[in-house]
N, C-alpha and C. Protein backbone atom coordinates (compact mmCIF):
# COMPACT_ATOMS: atom_id res chain seq x y z
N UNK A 1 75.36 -11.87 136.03
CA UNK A 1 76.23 -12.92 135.55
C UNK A 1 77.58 -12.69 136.19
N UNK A 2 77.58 -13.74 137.00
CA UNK A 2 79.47 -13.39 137.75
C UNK A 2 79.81 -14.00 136.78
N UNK A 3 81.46 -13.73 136.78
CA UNK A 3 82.85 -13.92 136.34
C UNK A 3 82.94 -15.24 135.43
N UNK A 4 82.84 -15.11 134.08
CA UNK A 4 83.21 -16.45 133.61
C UNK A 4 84.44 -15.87 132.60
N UNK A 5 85.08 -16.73 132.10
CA UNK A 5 86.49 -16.91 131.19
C UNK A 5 86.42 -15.75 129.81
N UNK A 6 87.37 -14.67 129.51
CA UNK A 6 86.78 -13.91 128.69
C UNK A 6 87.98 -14.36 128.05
N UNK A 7 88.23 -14.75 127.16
CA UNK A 7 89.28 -14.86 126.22
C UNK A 7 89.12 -14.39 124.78
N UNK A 8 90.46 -13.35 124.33
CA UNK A 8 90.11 -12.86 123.43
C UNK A 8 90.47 -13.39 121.82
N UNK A 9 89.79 -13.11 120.99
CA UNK A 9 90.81 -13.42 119.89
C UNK A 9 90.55 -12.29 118.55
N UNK A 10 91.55 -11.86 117.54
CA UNK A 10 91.22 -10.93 116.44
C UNK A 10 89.83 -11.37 115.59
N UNK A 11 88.98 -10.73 115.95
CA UNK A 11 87.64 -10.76 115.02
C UNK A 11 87.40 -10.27 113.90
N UNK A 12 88.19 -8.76 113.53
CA UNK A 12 88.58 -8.07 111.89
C UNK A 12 90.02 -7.82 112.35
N UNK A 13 89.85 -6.31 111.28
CA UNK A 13 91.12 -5.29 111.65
C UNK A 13 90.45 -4.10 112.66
N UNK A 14 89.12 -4.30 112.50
CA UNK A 14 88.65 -3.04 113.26
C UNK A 14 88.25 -3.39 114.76
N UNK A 15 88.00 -4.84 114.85
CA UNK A 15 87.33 -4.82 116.06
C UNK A 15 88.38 -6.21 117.16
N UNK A 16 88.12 -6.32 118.39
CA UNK A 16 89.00 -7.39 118.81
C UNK A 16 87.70 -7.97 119.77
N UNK A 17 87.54 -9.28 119.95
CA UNK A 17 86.60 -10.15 121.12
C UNK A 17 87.16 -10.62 122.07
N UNK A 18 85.78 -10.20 122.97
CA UNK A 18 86.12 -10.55 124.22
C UNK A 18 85.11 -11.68 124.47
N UNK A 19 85.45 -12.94 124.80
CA UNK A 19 84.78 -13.72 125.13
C UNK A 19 84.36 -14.81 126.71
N UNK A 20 83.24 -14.66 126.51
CA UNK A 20 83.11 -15.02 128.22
C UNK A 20 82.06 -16.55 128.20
N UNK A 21 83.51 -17.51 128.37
CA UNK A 21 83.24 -18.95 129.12
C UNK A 21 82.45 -19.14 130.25
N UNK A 22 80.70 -19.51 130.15
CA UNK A 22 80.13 -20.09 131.33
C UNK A 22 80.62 -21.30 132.04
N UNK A 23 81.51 -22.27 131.19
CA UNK A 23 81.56 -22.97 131.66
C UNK A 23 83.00 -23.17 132.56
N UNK A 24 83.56 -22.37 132.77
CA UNK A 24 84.42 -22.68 133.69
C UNK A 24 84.73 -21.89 135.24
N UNK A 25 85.39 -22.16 136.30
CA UNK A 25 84.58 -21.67 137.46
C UNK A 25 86.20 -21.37 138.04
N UNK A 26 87.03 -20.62 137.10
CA UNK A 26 88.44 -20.26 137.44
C UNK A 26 88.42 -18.70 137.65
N UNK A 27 89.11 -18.15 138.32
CA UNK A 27 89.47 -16.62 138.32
C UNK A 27 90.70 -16.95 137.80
N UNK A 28 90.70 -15.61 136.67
CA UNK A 28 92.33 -15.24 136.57
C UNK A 28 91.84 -14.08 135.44
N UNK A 29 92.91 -13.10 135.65
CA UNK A 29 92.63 -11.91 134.78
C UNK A 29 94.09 -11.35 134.20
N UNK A 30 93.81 -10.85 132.71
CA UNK A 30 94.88 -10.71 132.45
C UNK A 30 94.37 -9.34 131.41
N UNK A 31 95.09 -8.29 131.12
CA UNK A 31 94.73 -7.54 129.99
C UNK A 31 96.01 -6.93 129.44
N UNK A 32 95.63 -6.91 128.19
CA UNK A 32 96.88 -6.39 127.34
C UNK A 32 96.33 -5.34 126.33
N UNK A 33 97.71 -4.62 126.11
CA UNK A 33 96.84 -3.39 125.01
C UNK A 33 96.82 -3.51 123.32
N UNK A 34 97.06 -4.94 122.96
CA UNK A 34 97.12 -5.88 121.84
C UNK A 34 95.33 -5.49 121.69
N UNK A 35 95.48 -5.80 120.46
CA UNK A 35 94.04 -5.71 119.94
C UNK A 35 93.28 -6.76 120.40
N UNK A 36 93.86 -7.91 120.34
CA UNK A 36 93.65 -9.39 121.03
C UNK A 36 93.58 -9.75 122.40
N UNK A 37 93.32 -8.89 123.19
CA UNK A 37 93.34 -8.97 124.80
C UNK A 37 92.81 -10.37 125.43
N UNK A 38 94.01 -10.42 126.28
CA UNK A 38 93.34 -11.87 127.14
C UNK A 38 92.53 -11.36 128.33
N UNK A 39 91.59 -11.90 128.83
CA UNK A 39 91.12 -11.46 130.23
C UNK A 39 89.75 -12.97 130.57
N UNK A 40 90.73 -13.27 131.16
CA UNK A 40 89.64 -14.01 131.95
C UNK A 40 89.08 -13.86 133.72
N UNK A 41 88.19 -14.17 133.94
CA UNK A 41 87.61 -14.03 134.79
C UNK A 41 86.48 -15.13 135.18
N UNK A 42 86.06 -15.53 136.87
CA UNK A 42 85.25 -16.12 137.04
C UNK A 42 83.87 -15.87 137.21
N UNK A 43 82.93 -16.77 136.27
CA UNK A 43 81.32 -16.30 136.52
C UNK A 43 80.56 -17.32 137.00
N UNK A 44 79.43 -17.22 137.79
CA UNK A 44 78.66 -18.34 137.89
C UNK A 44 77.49 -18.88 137.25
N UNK A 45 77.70 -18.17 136.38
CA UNK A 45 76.32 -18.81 134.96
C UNK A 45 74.68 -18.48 134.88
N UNK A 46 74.46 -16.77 135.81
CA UNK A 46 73.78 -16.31 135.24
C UNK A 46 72.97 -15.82 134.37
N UNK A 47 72.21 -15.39 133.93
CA UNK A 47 71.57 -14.88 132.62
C UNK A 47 72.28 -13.50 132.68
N UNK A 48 73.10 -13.47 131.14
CA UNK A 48 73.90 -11.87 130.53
C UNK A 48 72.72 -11.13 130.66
N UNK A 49 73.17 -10.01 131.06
CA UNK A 49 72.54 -8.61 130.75
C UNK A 49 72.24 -8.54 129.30
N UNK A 50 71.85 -6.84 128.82
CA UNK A 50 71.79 -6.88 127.56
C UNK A 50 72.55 -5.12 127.93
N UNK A 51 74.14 -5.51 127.29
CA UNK A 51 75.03 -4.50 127.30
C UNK A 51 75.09 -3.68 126.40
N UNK A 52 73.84 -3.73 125.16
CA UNK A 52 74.23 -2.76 123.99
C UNK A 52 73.69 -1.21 124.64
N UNK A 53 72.99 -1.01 125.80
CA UNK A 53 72.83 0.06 125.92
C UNK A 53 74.49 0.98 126.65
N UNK A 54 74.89 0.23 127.36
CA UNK A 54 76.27 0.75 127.86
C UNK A 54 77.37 0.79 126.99
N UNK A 55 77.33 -0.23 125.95
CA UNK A 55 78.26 -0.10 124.86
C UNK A 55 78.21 0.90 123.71
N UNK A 56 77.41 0.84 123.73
CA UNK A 56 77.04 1.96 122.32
C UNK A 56 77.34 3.19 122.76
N UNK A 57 77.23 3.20 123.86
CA UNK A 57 77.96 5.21 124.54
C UNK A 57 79.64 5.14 124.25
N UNK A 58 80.31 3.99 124.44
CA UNK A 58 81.67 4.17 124.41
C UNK A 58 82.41 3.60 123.58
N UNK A 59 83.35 4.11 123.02
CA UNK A 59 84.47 4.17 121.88
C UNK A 59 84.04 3.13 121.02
N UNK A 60 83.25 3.07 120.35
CA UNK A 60 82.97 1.95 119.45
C UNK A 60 82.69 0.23 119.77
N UNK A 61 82.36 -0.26 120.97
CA UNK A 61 81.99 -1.40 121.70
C UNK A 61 80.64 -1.05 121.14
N UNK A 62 79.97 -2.02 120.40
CA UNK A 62 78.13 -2.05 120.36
C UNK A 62 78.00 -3.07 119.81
N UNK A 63 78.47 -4.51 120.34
CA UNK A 63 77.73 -5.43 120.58
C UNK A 63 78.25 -6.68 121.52
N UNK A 64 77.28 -7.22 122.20
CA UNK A 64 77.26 -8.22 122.42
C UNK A 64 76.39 -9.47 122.63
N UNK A 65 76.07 -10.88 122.27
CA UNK A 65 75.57 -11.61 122.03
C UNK A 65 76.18 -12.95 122.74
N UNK A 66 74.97 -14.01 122.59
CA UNK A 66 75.89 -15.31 123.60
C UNK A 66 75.32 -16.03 122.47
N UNK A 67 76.31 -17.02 122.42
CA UNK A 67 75.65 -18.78 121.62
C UNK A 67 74.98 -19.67 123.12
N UNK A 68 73.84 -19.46 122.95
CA UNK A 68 73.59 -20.44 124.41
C UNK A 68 73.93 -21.79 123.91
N UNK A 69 73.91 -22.40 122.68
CA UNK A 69 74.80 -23.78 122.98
C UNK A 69 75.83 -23.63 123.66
N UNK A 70 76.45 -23.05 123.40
CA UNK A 70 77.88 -23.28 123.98
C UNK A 70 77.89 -22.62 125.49
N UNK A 71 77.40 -21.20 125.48
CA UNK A 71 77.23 -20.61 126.76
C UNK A 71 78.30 -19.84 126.76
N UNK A 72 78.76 -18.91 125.57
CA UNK A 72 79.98 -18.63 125.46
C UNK A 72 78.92 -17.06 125.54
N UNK A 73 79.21 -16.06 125.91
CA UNK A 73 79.19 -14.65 125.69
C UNK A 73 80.27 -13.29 125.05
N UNK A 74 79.80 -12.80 124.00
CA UNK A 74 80.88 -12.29 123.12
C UNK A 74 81.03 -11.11 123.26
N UNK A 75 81.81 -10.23 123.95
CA UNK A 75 81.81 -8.68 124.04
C UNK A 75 82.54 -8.30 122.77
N UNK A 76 82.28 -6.97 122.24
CA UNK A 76 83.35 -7.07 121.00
C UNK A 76 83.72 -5.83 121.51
N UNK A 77 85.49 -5.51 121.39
CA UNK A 77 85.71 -3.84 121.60
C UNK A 77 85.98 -3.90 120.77
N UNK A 78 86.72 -2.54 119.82
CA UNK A 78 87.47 -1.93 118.75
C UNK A 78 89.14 -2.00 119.35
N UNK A 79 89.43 -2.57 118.14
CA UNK A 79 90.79 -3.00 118.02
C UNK A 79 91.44 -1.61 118.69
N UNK A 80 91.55 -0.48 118.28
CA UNK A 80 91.89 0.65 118.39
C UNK A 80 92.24 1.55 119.87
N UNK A 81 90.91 0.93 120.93
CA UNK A 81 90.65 0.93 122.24
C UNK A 81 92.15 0.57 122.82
N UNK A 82 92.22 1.38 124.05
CA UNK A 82 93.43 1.37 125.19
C UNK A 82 92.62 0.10 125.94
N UNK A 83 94.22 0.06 127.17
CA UNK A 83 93.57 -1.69 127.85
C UNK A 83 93.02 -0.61 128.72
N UNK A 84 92.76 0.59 129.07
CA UNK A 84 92.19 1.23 129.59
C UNK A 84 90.53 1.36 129.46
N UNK A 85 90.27 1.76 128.20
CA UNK A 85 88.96 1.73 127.74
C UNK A 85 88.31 0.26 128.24
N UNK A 86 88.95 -0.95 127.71
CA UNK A 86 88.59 -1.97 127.64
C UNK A 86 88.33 -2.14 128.84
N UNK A 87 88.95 -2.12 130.23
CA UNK A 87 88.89 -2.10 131.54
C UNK A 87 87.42 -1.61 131.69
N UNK A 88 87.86 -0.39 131.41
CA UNK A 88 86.19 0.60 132.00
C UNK A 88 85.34 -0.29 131.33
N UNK A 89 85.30 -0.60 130.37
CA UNK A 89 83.81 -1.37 129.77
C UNK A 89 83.59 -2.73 130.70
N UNK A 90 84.70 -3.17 130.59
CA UNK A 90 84.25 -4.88 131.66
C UNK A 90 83.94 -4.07 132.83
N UNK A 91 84.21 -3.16 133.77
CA UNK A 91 83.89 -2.58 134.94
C UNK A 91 82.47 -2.50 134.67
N UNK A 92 81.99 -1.51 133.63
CA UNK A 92 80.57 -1.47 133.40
C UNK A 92 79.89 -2.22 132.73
N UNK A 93 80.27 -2.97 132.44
CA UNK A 93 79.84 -4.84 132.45
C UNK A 93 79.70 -5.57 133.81
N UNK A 94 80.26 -5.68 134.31
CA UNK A 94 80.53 -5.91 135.82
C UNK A 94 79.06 -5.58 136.64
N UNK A 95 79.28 -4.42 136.38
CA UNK A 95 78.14 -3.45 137.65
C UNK A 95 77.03 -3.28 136.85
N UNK A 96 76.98 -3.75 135.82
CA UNK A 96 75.20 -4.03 134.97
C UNK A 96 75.09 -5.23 135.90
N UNK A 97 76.05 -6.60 135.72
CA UNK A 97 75.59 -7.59 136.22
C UNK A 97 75.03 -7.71 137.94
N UNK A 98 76.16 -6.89 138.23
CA UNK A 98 75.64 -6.69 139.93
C UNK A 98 74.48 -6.05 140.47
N UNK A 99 74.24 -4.92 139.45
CA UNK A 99 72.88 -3.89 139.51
C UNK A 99 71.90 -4.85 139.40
N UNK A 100 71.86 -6.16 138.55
CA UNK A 100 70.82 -7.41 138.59
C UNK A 100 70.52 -8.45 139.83
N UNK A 101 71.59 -8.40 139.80
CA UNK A 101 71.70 -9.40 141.28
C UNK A 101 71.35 -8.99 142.77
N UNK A 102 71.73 -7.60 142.83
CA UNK A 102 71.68 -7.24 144.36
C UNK A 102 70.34 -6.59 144.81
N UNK A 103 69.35 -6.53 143.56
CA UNK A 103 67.52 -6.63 144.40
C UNK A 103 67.48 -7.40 145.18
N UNK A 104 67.48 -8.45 144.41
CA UNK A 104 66.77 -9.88 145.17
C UNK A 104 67.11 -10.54 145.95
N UNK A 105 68.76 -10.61 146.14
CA UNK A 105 69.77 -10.67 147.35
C UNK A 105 69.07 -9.68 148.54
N UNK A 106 69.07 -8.15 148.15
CA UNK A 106 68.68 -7.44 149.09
C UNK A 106 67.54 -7.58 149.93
N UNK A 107 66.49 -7.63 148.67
CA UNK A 107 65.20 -8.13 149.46
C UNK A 107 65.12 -9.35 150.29
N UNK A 108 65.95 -10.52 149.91
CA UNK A 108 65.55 -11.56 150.74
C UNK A 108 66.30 -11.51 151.91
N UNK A 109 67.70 -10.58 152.07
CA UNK A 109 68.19 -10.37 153.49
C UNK A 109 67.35 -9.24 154.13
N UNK A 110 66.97 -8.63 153.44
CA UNK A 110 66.55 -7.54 154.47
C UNK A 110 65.32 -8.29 155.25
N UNK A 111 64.75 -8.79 154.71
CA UNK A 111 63.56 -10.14 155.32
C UNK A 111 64.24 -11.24 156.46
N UNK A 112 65.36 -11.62 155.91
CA UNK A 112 66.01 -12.15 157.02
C UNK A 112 66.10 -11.45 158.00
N UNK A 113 67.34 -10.46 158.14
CA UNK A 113 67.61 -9.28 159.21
C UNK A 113 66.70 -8.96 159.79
N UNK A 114 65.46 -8.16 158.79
CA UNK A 114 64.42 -7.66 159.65
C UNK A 114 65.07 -6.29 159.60
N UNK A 115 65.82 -5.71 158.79
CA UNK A 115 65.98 -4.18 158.33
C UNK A 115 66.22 -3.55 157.01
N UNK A 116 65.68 -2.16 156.75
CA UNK A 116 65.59 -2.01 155.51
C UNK A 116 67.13 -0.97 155.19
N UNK A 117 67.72 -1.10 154.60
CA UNK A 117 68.92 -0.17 153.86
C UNK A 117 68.03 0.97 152.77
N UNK A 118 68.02 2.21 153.69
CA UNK A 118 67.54 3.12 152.50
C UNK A 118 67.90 3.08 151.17
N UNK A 119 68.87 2.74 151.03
CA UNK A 119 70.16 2.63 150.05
C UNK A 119 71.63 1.95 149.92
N UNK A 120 71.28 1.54 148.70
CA UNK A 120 72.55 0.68 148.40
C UNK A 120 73.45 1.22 147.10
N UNK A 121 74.51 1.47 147.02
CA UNK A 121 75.78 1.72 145.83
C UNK A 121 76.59 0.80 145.47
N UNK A 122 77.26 0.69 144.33
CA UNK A 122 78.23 -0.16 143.93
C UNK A 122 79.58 0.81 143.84
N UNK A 123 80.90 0.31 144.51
CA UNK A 123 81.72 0.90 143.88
C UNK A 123 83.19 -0.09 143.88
N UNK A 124 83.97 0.55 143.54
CA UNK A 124 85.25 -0.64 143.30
C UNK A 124 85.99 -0.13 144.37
N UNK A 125 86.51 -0.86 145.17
CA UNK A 125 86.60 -0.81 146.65
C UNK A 125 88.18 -1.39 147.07
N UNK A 126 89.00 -0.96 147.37
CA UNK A 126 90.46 -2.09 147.38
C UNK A 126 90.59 -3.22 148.43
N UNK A 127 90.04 -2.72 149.59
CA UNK A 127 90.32 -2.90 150.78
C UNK A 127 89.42 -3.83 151.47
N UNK A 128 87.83 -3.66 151.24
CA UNK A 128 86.59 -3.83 151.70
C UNK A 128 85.77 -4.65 150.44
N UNK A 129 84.65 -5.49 150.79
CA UNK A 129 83.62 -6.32 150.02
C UNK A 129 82.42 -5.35 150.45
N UNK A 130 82.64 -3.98 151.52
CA UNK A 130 81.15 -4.03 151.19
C UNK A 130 81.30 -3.08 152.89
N UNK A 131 80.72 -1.81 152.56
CA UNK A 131 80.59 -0.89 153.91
C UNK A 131 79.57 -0.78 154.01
N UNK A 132 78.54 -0.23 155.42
CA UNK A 132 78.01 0.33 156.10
C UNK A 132 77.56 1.51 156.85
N UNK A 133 76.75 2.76 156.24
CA UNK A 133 76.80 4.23 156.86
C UNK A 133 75.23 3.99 157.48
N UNK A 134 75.64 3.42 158.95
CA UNK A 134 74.53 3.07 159.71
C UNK A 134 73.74 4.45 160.23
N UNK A 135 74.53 5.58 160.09
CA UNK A 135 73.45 6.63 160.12
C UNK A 135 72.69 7.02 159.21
N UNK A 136 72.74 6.71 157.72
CA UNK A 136 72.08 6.70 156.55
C UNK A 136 71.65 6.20 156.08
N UNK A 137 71.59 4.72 157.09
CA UNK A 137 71.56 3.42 156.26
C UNK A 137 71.32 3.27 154.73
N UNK A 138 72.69 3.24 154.72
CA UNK A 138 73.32 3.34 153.50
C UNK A 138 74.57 2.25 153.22
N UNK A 139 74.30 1.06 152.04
CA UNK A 139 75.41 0.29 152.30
C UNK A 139 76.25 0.35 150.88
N UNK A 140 77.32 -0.08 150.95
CA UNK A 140 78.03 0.11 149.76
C UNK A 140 78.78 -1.53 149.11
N UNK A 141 78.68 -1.84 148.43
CA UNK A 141 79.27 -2.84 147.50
C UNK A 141 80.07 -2.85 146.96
N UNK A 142 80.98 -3.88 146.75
CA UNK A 142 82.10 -3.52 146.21
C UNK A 142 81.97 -4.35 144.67
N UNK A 143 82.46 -3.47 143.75
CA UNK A 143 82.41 -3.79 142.30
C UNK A 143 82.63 -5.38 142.01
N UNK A 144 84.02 -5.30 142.62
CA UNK A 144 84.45 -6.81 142.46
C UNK A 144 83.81 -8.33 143.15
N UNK A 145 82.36 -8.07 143.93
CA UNK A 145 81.62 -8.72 144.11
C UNK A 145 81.38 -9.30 142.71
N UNK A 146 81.39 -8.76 141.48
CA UNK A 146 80.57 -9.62 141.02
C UNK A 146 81.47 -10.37 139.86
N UNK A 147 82.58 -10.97 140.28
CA UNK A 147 83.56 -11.53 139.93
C UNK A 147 83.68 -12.98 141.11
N UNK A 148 82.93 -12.61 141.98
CA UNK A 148 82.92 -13.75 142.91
C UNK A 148 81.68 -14.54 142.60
N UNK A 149 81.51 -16.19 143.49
CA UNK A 149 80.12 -16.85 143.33
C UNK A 149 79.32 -16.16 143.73
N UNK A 150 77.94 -16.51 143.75
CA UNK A 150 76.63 -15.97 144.26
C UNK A 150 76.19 -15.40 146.29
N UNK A 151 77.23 -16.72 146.45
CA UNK A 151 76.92 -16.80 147.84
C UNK A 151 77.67 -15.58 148.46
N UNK A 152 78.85 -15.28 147.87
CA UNK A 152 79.51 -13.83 148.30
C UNK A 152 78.90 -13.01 149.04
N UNK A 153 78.27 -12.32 147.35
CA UNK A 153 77.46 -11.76 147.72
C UNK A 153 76.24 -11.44 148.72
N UNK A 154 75.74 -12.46 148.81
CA UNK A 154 74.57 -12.78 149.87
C UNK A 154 75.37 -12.64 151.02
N UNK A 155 76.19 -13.07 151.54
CA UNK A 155 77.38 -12.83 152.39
C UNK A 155 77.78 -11.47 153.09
N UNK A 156 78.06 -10.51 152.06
CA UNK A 156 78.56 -9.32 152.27
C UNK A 156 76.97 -8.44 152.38
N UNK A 157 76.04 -8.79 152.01
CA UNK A 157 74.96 -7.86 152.29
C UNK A 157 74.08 -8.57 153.37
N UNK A 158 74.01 -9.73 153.59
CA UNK A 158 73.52 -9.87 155.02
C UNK A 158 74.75 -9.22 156.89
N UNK A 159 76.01 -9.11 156.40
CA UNK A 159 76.88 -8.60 157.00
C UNK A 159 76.69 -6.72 157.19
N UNK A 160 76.61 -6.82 156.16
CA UNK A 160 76.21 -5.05 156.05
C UNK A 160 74.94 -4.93 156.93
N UNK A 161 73.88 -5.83 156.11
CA UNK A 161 72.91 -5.21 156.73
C UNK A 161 72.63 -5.40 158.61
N UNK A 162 73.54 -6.61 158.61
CA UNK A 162 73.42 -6.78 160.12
C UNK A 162 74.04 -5.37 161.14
N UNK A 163 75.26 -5.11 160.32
CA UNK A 163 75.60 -3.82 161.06
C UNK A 163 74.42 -2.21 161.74
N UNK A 164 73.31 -2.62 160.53
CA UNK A 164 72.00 -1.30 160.93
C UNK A 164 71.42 -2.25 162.15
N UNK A 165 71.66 -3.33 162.64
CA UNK A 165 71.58 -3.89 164.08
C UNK A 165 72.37 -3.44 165.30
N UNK A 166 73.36 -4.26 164.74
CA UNK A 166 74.89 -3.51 165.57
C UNK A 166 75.86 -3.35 164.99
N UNK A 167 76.22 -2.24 165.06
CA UNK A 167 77.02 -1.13 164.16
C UNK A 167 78.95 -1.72 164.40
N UNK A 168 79.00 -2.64 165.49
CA UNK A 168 80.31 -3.20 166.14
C UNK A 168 80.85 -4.43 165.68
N UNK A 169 81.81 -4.93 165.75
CA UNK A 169 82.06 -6.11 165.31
C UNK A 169 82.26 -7.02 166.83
N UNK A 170 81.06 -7.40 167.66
CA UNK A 170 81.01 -7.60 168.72
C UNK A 170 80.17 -9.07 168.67
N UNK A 171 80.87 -9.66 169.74
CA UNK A 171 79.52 -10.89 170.34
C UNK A 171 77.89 -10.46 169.81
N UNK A 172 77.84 -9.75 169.74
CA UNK A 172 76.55 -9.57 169.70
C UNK A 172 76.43 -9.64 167.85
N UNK A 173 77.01 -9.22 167.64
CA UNK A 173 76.81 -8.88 165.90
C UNK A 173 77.33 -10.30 165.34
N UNK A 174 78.18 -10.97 165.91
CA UNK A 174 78.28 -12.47 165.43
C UNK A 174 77.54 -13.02 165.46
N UNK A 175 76.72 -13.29 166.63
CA UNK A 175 75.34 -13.83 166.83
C UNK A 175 74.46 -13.97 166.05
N UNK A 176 74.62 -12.93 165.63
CA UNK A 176 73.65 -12.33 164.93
C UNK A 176 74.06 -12.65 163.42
N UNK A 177 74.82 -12.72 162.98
CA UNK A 177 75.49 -13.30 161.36
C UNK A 177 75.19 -14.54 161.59
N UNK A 178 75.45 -15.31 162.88
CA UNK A 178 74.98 -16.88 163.15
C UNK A 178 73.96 -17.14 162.57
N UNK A 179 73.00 -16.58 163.41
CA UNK A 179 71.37 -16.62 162.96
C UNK A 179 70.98 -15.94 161.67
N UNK A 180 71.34 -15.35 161.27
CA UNK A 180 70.72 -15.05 159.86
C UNK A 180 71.87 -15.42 158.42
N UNK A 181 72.92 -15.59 158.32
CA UNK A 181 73.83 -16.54 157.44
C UNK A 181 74.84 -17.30 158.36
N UNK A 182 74.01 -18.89 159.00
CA UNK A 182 74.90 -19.61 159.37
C UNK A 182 76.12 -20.18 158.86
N UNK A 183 76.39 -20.19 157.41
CA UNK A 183 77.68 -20.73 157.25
C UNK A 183 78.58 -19.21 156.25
N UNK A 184 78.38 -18.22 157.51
CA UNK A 184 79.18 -17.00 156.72
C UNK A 184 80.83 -17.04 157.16
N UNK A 185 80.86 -17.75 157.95
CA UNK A 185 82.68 -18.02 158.23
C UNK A 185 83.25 -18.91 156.88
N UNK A 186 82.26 -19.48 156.69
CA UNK A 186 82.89 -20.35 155.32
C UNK A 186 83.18 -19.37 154.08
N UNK A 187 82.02 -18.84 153.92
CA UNK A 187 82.18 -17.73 152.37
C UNK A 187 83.08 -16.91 152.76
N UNK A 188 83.40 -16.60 153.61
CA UNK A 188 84.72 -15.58 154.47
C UNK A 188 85.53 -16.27 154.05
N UNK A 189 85.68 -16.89 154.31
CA UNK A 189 87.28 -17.97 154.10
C UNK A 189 87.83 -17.77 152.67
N UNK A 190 86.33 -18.30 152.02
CA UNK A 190 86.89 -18.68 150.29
C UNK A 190 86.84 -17.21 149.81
N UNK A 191 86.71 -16.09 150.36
CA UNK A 191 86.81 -14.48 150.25
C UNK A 191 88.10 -14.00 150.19
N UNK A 192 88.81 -14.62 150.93
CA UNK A 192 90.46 -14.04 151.13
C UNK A 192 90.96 -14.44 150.30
């Protein structure tokens, strides 16, 4: 589930919600160390994970649920929680959702390409959407992929994987992004 609208509001005295809007297709993030935290973010209307196993390990977060009428998804932290804690949990909210997404992305580029990545990681990345250790073939992801649309993604791992082709950012390796994601100058664009 990429990035949809988390807006918070006081749920007791003990606990504060985080809520996540399918229906809107805005980025913007905000967090505060108010019990009431705002944070929104953009998603593209995936099917939620099921986060009670990651929540229940940390500071009192153990539950979350969606109204599919509405399409609203409800994280709940504890009022009590730093905007710190709260961070780490949407992070590992985040990278549940991406850990879902990037099989089937993977498998269907590596079918494209025509190469296999021994291995793939997620990590939060400042600089980069997504590296390449073409001697290990080994590619890396960047967390905040999954705050972007779908196509991103597909984007940054047909790019990766083209590199276990050619390792350069050369005529040859464009070509080659040509033929296997023809409109990757576009998702580039809306990337910056």
């Amino acid at each position: 589930t990429y990035g949809k609208e988390i807006g918070g509001k006081e749920n007791s005295e003990s606990e504060s919600g985080l809520k996540i809007d399918r229906s809107e297709n805005n980025i913007s993030a905000g967090m505060s160390d108010r019990s009431d935290a705002d944070i929104s973010v953009n998603m593209s209307g995936r099917p939620t994970a099921d986060i009670s196993s990651i929540s229940s390990e940390m500071w009192g977060i153990g539950e979350a649920f969606e109204d599919e009428i509405c399409g609203i998804v409800y994280l709940k932290a504890a009022a009590a929680s730093t905007v710190h804690q709260r961070e780490h949990f949407l992070n590992e909210w985040y990278r549940s959702q991406l850990r879902q997404a990037i099989p089937a992305v993977m498998e269907k580029y590596e079918r494209v390409v025509g190469v296999r990545a021994k291995e793939w990681r997620i990590k939060n990345m400042k600089t980069r959407w997504g590296t390449c250790n073409t001697v290990k073939s080994r590619i890396w992801l960047n967390l905040q992929l999954a705050k972007m649309p779908p196509e991103c993604l597909e984007y940054v791992v047909a790019h990766e994987l083209t590199h276990l082709l050619e390792p350069s950012h050369n005529q040859r390796f464009y070509a080659l992004m040509d033929s296997f994601y023809p409109d990757w100058r576009s998702v580039k664009k809306r990337m910056r």
